[in-house]
C-alpha atoms as a PDB file:
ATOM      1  CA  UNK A   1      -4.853  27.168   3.626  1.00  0.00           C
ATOM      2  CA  UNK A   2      -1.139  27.004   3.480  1.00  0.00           C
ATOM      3  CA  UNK A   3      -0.978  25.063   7.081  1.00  0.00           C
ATOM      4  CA  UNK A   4      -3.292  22.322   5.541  1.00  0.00           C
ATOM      5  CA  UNK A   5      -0.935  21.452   2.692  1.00  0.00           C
ATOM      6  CA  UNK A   6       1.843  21.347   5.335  1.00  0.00           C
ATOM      7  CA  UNK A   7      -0.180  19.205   7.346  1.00  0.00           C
ATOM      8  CA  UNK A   8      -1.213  17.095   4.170  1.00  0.00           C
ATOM      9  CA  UNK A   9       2.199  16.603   3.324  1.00  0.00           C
ATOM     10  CA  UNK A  10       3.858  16.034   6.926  1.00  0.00           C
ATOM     11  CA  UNK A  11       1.156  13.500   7.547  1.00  0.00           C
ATOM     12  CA  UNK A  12       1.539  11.463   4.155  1.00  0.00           C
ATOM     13  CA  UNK A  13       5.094  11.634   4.251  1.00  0.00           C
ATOM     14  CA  UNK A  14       5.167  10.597   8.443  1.00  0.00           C
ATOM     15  CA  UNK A  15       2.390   7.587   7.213  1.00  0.00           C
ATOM     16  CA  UNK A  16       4.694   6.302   4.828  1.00  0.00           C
ATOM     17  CA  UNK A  17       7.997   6.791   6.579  1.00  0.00           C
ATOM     18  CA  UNK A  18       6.046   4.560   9.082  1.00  0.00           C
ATOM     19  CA  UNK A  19       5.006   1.707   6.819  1.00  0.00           C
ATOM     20  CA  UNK A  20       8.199   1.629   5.189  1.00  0.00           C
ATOM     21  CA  UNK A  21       9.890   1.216   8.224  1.00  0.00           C
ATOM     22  CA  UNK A  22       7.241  -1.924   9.196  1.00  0.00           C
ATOM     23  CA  UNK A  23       8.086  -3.548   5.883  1.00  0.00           C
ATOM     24  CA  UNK A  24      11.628  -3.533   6.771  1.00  0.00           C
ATOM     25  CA  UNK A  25      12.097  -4.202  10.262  1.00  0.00           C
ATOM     26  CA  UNK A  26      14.317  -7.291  11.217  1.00  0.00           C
ATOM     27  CA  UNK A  27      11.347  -9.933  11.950  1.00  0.00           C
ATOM     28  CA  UNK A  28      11.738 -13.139  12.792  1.00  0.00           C
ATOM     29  CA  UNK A  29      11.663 -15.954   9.499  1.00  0.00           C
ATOM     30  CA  UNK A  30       7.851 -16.951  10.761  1.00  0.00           C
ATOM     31  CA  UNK A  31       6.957 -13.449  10.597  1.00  0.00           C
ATOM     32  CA  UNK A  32       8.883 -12.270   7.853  1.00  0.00           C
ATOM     33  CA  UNK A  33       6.839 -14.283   5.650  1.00  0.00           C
ATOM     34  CA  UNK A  34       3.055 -12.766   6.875  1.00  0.00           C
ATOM     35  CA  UNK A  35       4.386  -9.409   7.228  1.00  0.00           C
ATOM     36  CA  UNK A  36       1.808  -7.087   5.344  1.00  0.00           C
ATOM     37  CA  UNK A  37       2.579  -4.774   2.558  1.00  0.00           C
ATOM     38  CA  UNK A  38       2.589  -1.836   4.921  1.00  0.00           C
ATOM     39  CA  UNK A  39       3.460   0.556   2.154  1.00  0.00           C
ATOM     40  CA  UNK A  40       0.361  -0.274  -0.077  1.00  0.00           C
ATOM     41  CA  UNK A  41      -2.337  -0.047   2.154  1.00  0.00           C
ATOM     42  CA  UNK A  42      -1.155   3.367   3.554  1.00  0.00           C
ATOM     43  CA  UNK A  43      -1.040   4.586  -0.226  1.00  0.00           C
ATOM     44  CA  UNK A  44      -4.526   3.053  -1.253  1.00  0.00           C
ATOM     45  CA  UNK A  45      -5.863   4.717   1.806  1.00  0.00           C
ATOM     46  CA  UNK A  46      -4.495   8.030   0.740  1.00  0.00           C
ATOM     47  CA  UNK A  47      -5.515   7.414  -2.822  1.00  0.00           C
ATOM     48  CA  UNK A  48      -8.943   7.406  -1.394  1.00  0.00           C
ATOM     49  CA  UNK A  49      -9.236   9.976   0.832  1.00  0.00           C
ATOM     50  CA  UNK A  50      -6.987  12.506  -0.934  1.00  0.00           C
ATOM     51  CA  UNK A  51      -7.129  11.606  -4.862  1.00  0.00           C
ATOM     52  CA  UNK A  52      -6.640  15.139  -5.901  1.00  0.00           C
ATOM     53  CA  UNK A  53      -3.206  14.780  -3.589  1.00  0.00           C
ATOM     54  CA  UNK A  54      -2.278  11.145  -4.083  1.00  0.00           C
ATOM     55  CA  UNK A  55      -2.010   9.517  -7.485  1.00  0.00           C
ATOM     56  CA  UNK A  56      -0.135   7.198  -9.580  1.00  0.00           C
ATOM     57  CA  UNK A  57       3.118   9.415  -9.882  1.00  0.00           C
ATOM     58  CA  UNK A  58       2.989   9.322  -5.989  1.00  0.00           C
ATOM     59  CA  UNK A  59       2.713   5.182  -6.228  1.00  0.00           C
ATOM     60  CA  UNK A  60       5.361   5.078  -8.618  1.00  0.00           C
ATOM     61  CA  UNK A  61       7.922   6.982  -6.859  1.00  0.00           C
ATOM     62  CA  UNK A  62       7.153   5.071  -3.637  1.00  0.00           C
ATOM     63  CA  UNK A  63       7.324   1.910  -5.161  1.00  0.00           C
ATOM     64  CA  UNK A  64      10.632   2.696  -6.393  1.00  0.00           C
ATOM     65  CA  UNK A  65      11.717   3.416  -3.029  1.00  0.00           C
ATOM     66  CA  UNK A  66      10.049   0.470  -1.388  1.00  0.00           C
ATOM     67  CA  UNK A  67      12.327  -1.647  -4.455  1.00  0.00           C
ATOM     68  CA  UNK A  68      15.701  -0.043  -3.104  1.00  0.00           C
ATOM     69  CA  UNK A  69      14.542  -0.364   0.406  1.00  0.00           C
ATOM     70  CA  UNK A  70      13.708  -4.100  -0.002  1.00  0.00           C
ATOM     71  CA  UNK A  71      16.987  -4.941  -2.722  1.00  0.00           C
ATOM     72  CA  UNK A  72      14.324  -6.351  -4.912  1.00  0.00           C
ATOM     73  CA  UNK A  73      14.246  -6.057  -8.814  1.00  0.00           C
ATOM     74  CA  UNK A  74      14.491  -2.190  -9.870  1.00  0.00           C
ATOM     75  CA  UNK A  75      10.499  -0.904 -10.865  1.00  0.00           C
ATOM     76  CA  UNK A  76       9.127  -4.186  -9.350  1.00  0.00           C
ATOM     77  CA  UNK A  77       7.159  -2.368  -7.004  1.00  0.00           C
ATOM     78  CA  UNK A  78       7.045   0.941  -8.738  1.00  0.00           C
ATOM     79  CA  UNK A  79       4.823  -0.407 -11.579  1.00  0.00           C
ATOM     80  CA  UNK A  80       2.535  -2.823  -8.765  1.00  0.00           C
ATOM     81  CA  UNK A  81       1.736   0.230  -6.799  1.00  0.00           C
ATOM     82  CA  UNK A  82       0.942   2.130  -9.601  1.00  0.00           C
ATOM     83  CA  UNK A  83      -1.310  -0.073 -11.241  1.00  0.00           C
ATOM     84  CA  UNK A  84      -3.504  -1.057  -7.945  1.00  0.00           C
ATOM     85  CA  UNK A  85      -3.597   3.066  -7.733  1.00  0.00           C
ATOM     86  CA  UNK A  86      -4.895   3.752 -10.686  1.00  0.00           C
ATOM     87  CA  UNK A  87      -7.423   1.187 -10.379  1.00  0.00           C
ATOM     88  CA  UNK A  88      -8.162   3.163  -6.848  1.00  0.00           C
ATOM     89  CA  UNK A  89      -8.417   6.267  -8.450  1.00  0.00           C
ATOM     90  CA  UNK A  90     -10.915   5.330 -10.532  1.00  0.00           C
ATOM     91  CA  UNK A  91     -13.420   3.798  -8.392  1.00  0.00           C
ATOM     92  CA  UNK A  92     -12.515   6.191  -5.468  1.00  0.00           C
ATOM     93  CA  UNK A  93     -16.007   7.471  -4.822  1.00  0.00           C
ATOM     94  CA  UNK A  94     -17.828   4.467  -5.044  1.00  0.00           C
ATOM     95  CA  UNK A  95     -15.330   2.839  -2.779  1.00  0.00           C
ATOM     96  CA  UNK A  96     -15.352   5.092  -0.268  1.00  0.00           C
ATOM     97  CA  UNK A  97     -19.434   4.664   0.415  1.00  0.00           C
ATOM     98  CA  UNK A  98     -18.790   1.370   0.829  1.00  0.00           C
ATOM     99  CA  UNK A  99     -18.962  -0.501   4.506  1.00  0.00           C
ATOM    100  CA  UNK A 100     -15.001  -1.335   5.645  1.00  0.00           C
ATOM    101  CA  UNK A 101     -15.883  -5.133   4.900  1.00  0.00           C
ATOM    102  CA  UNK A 102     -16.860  -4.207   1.497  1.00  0.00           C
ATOM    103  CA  UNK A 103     -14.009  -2.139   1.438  1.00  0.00           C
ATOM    104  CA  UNK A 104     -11.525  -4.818   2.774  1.00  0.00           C
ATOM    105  CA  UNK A 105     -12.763  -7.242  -0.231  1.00  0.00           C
ATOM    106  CA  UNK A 106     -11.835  -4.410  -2.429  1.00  0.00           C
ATOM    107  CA  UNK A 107      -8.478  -3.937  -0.843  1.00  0.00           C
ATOM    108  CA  UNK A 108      -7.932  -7.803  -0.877  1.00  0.00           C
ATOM    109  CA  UNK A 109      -8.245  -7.707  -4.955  1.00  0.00           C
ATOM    110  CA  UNK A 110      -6.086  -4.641  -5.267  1.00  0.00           C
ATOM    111  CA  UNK A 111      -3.800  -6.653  -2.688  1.00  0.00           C
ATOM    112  CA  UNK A 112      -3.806  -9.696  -4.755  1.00  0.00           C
ATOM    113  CA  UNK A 113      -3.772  -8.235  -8.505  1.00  0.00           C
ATOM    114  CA  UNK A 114       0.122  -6.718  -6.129  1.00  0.00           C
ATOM    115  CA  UNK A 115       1.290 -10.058  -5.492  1.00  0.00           C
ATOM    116  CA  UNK A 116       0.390 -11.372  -9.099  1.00  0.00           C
ATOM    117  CA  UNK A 117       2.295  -8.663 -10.869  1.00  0.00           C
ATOM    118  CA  UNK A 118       5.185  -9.350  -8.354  1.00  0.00           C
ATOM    119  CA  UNK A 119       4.634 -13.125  -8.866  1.00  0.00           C
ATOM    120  CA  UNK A 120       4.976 -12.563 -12.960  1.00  0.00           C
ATOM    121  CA  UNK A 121       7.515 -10.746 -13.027  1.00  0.00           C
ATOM    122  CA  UNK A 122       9.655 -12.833 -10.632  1.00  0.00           C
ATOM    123  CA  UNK A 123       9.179 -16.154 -12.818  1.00  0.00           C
ATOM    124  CA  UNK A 124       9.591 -13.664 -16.068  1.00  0.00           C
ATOM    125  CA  UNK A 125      13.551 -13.444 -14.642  1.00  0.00           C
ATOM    126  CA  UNK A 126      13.571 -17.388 -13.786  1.00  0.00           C
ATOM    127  CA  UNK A 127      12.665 -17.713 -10.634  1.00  0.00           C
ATOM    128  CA  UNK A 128      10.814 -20.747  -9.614  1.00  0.00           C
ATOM    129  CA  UNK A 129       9.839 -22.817  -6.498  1.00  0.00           C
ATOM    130  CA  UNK A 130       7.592 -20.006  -5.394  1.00  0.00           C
ATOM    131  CA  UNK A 131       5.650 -21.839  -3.190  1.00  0.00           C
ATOM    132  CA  UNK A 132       1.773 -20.906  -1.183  1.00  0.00           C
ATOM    133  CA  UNK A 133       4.004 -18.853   1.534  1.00  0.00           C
ATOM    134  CA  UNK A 134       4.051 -16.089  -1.303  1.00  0.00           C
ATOM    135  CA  UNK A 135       0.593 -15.136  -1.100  1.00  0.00           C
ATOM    136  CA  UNK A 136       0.388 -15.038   2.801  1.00  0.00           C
ATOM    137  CA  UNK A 137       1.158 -11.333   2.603  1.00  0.00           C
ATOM    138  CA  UNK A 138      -1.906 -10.729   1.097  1.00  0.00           C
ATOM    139  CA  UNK A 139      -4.018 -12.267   3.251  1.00  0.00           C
ATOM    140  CA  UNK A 140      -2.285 -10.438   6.543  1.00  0.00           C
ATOM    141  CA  UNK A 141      -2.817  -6.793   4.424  1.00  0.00           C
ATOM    142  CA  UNK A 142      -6.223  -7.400   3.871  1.00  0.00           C
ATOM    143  CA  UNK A 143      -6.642  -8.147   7.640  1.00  0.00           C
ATOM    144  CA  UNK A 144      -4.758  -4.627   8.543  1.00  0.00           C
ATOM    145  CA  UNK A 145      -6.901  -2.759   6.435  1.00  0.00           C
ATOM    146  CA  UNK A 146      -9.627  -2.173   8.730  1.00  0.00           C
ATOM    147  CA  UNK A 147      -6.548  -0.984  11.491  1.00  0.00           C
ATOM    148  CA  UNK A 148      -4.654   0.932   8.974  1.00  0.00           C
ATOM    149  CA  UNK A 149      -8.336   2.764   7.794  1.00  0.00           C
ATOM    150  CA  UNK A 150      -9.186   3.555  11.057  1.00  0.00           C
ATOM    151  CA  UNK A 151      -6.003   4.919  12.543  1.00  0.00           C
ATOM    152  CA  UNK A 152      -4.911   6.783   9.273  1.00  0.00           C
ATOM    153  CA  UNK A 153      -8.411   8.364   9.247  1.00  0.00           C
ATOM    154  CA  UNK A 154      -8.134   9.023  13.261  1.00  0.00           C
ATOM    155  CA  UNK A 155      -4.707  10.501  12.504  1.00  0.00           C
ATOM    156  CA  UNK A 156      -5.991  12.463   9.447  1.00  0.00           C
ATOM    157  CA  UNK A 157      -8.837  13.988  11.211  1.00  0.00           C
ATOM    158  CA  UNK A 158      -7.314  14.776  15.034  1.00  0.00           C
ATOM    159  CA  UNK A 159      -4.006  16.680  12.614  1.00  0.00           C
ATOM    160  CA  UNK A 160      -6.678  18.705  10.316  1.00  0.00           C
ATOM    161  CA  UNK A 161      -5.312  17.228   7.362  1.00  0.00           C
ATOM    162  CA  UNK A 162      -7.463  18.057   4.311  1.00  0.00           C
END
């Protein structure tokens, strides 16, 4: 029992190092501005595989990582990620019967309902000329999803991580 929470906790904490290491890697200005929110879709897929394990605290604190990582606004993040989780964890078993295009449609929401709180709170501290290149990153997540599902759930099973 002991060796599973180890392996829970290596493997969450490895899948996020990960993503928050893809959200900040030097890209290229034509990439920079499709790169996916790496850090989101590896914490709704925790949420729902491992909602007992994974929950809005978790979000929270991540997100307030991701907003030092990325020099953005202070909580920015932190109160996005928490929001899209909660949402997660309450639909969790529903959404996890669904088929992964159902599922990517339900990611794209979360995804966008991200981007909208960013997008508010941005023009809340006067920042304007936010143009359609903004919501590009939701469009590339909700095109990983079915690549971050899979792998995540290869790497969950093949590591026993319950």
């Amino acid at each position: 029992m002991r060796l599973n929470k180890r392996s829970y906790i290596e493997g969450y904490l490895a899948s996020l190092v990960l993503a928050m290491g893809l959200s900040i890697l030097p890209l290229p200005v034509f990439l920079k501005v499709v790169n996916p929110d790496w850090v989101l879709l590896v914490l709704i897929y925790w949420v729902l595989r491992m909602p007992e394990k994974v929950g809005v605290f978790n979000a929270w604190l991540v997100g307030l990582l991701v907003d030092v990582l990325t020099g953005r606004l202070f909580g920015i993040h932190a109160l996005a990620y928490a929001i899209v989780c909660f949402f997660y964890l309450k639909i969790h078993k529903r959404l996890r019967q669904y088929p992964l295009p159902q599922q990517t449609l339900f990611v794209f929401c979360g995804l966008l309902f991200s981007q909208i709180m960013l997008y508010w709170i941005e023009t809340l501290q006067g920042k304007v000329g936010i143009s359609l290149i903004f919501w590009l990153p939701v469009l590339t997540s909700a095109l990983f999803w079915p690549v971050i599902n899979i792998g995540l759930r290869y790497f969950r099973i093949s590591g026993h991580i319950n």
